[in-house]
C-alpha atoms as a PDB file:
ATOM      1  CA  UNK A   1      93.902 102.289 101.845  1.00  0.00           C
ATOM      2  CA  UNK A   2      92.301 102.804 105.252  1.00  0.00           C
ATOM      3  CA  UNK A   3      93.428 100.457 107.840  1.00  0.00           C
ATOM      4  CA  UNK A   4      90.349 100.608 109.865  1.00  0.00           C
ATOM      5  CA  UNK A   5      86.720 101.001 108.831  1.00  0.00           C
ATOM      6  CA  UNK A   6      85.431 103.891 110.417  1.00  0.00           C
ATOM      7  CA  UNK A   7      81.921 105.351 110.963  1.00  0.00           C
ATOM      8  CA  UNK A   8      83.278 109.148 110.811  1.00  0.00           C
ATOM      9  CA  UNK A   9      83.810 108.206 107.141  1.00  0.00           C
ATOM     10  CA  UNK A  10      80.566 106.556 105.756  1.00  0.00           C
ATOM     11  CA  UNK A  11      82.117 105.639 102.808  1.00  0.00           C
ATOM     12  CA  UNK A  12      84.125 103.022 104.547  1.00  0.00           C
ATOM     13  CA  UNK A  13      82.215 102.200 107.490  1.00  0.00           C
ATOM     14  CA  UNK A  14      79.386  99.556 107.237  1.00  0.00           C
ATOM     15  CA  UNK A  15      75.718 100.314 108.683  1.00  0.00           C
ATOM     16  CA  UNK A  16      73.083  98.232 109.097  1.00  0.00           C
ATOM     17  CA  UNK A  17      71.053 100.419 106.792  1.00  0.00           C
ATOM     18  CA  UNK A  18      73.153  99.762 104.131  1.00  0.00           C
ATOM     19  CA  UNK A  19      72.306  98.074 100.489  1.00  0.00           C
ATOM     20  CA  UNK A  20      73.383  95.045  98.934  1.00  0.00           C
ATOM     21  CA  UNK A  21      75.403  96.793  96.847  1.00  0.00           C
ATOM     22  CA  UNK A  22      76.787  99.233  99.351  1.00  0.00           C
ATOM     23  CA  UNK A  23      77.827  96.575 101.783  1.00  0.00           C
ATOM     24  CA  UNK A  24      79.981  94.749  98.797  1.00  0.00           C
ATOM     25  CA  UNK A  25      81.464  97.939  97.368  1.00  0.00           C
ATOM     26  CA  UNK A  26      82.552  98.491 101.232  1.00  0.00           C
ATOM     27  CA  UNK A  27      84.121  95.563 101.599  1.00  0.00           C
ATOM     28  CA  UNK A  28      85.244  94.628  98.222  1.00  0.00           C
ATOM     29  CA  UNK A  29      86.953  98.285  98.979  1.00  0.00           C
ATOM     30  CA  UNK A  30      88.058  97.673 102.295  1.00  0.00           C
ATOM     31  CA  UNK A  31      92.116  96.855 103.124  1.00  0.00           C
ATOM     32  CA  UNK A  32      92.912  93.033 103.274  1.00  0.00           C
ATOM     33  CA  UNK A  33      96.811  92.826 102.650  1.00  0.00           C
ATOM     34  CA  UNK A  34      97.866  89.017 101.537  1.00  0.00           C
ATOM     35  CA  UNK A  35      98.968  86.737 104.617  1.00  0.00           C
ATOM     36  CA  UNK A  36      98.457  90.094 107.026  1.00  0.00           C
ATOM     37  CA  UNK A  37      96.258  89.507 110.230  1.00  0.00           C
ATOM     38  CA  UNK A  38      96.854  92.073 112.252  1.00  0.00           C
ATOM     39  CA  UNK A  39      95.227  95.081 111.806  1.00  0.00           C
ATOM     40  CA  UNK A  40      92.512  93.872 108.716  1.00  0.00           C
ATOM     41  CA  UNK A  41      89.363  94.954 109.092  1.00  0.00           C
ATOM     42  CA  UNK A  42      87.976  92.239 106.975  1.00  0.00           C
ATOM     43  CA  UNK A  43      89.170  89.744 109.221  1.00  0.00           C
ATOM     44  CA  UNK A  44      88.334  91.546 111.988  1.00  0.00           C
ATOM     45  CA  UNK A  45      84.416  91.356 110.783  1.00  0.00           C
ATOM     46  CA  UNK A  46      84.601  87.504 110.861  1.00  0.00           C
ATOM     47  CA  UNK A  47      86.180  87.448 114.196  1.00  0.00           C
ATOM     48  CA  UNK A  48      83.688  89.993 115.832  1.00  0.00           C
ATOM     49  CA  UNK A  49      80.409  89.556 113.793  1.00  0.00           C
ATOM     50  CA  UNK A  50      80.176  86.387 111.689  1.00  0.00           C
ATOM     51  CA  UNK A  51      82.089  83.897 113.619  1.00  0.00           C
ATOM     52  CA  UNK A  52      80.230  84.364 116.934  1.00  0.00           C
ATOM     53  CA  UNK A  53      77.022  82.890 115.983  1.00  0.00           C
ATOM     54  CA  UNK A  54      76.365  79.473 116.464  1.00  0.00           C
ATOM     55  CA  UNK A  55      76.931  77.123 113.723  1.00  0.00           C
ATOM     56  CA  UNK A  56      78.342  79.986 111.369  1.00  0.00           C
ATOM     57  CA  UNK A  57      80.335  78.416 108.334  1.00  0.00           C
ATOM     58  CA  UNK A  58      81.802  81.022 106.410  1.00  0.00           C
ATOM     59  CA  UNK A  59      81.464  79.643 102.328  1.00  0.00           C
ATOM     60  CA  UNK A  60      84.241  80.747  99.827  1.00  0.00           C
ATOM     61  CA  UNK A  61      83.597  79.973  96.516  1.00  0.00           C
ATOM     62  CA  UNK A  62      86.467  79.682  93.986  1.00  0.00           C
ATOM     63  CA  UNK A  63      87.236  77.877  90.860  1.00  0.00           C
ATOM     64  CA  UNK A  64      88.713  74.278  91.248  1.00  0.00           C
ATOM     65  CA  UNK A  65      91.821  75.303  89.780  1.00  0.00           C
ATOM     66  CA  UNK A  66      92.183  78.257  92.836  1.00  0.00           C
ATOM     67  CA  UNK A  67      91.978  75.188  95.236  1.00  0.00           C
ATOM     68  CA  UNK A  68      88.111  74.859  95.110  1.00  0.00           C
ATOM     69  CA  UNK A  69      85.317  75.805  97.475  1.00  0.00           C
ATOM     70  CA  UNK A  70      86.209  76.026 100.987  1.00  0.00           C
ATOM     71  CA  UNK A  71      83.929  76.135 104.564  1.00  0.00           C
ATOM     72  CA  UNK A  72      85.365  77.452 106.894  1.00  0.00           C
ATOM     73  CA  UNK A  73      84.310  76.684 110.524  1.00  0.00           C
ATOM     74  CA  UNK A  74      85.564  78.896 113.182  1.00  0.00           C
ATOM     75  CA  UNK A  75      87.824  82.033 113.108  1.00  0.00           C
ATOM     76  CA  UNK A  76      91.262  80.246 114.262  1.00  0.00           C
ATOM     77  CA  UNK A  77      91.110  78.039 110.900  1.00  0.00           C
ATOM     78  CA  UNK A  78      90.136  80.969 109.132  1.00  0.00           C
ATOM     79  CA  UNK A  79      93.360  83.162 110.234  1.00  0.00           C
ATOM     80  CA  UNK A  80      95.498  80.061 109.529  1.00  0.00           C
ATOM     81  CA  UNK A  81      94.591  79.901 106.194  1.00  0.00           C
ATOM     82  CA  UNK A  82      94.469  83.228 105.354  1.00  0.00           C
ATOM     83  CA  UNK A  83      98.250  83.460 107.400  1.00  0.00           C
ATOM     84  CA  UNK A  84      99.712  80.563 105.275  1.00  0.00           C
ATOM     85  CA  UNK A  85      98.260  82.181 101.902  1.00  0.00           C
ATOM     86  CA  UNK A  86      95.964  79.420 101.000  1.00  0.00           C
ATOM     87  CA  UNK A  87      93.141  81.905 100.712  1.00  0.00           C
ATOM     88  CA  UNK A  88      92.986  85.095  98.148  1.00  0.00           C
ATOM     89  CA  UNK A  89      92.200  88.724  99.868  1.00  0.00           C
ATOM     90  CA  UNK A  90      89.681  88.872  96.920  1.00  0.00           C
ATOM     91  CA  UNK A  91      88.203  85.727  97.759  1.00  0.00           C
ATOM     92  CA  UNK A  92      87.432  86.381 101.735  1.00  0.00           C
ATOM     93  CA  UNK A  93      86.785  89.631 100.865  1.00  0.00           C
ATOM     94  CA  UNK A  94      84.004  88.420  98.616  1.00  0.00           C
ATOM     95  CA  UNK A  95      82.756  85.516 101.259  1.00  0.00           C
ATOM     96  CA  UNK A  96      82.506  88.369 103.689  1.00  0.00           C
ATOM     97  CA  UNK A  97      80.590  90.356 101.189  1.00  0.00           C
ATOM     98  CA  UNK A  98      77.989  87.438 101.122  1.00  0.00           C
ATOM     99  CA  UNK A  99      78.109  86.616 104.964  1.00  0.00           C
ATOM    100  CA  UNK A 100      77.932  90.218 105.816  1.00  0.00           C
ATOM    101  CA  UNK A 101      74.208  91.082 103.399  1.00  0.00           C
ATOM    102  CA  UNK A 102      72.913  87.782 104.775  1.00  0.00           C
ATOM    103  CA  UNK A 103      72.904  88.539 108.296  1.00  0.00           C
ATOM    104  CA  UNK A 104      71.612  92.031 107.513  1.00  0.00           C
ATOM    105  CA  UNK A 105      68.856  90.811 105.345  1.00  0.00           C
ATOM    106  CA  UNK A 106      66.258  90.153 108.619  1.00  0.00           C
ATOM    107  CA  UNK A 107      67.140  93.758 109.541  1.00  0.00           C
ATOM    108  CA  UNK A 108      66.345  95.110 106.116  1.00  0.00           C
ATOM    109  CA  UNK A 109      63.580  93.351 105.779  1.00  0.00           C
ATOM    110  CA  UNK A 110      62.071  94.672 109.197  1.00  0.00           C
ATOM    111  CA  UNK A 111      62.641  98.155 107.837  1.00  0.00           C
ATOM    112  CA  UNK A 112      60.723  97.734 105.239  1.00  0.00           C
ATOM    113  CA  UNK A 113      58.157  95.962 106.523  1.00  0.00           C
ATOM    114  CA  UNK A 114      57.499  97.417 109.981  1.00  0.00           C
ATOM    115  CA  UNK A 115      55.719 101.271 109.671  1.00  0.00           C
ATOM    116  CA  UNK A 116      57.152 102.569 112.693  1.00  0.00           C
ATOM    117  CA  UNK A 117      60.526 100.933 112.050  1.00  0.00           C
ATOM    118  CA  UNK A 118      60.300 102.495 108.135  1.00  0.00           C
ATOM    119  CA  UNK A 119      59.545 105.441 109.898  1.00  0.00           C
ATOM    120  CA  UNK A 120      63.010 105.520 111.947  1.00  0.00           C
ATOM    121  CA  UNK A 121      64.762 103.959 108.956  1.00  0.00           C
ATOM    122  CA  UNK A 122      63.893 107.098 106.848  1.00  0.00           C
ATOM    123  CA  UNK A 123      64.412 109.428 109.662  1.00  0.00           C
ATOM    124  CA  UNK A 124      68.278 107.705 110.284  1.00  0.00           C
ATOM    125  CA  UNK A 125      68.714 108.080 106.704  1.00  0.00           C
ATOM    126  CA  UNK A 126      68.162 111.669 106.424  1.00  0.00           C
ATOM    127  CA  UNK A 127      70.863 112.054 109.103  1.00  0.00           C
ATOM    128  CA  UNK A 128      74.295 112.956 107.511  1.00  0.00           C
ATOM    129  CA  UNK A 129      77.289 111.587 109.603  1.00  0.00           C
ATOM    130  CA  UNK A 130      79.434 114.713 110.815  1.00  0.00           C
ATOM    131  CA  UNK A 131      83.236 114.651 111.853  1.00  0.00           C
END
């Protein structure tokens, strides 16, 4: 596992050009130890990009007999539950997942719909990232 998602290694780092798909697999992929807050980058994406906009409510949906849906408010209730173990890795990680290709979706859509932005999209894709 990597502790840290890291742009020198695109296949754990997330970009803002990334897919659906890619952004999940990233995640879903990423390291979220059970009860551990320190040092988890998953959590550390709530606390530094979902959580600071206003009026975000991060969603987590589970089965009824996994203790139901959940919204969660702010980041301090977050790392509470996740701390006490009252929320799956799997399940955050898949919440983030969601969060995470929502806010990107404006930004995707842009790219595709702007030509000079396209134009810069397919430009930063043909960059490769180098160590």
């Amino acid at each position: 596992y990597e502790f840290k998602m890291s742009k020198s290694k695109p296949e754990t780092a997330i970009f803002i050009h990334d897919t659906e798909e890619e952004v999940e697999k990233k995640v879903l992929k990423a390291y979220c130890p059970p009860r551990m807050i320190e040092n988890n980058p998953v959590l550390e994406i709530c606390r530094l990009i979902l959580f600071p906009e206003p009026g975000f409510r991060l969603k987590i949906e589970r089965p009824l007999k996994y203790g139901g849906d959940l919204e969660i408010r702010n980041y301090a209730e977050l790392e509470d539950l996740y701390f006490k173990g009252q929320l799956h890795p799997l399940d955050l990680k898949n919440a983030v997942a969601k969060a995470l290709n929502e806010r990107l979706k404006p930004v995707r859509d842009y790219f595709k719909t702007v030509s000079e932005a396209r134009e810069l999209y397919d430009r930063m894709m043909s960059l490769t990232v180098t160590r």
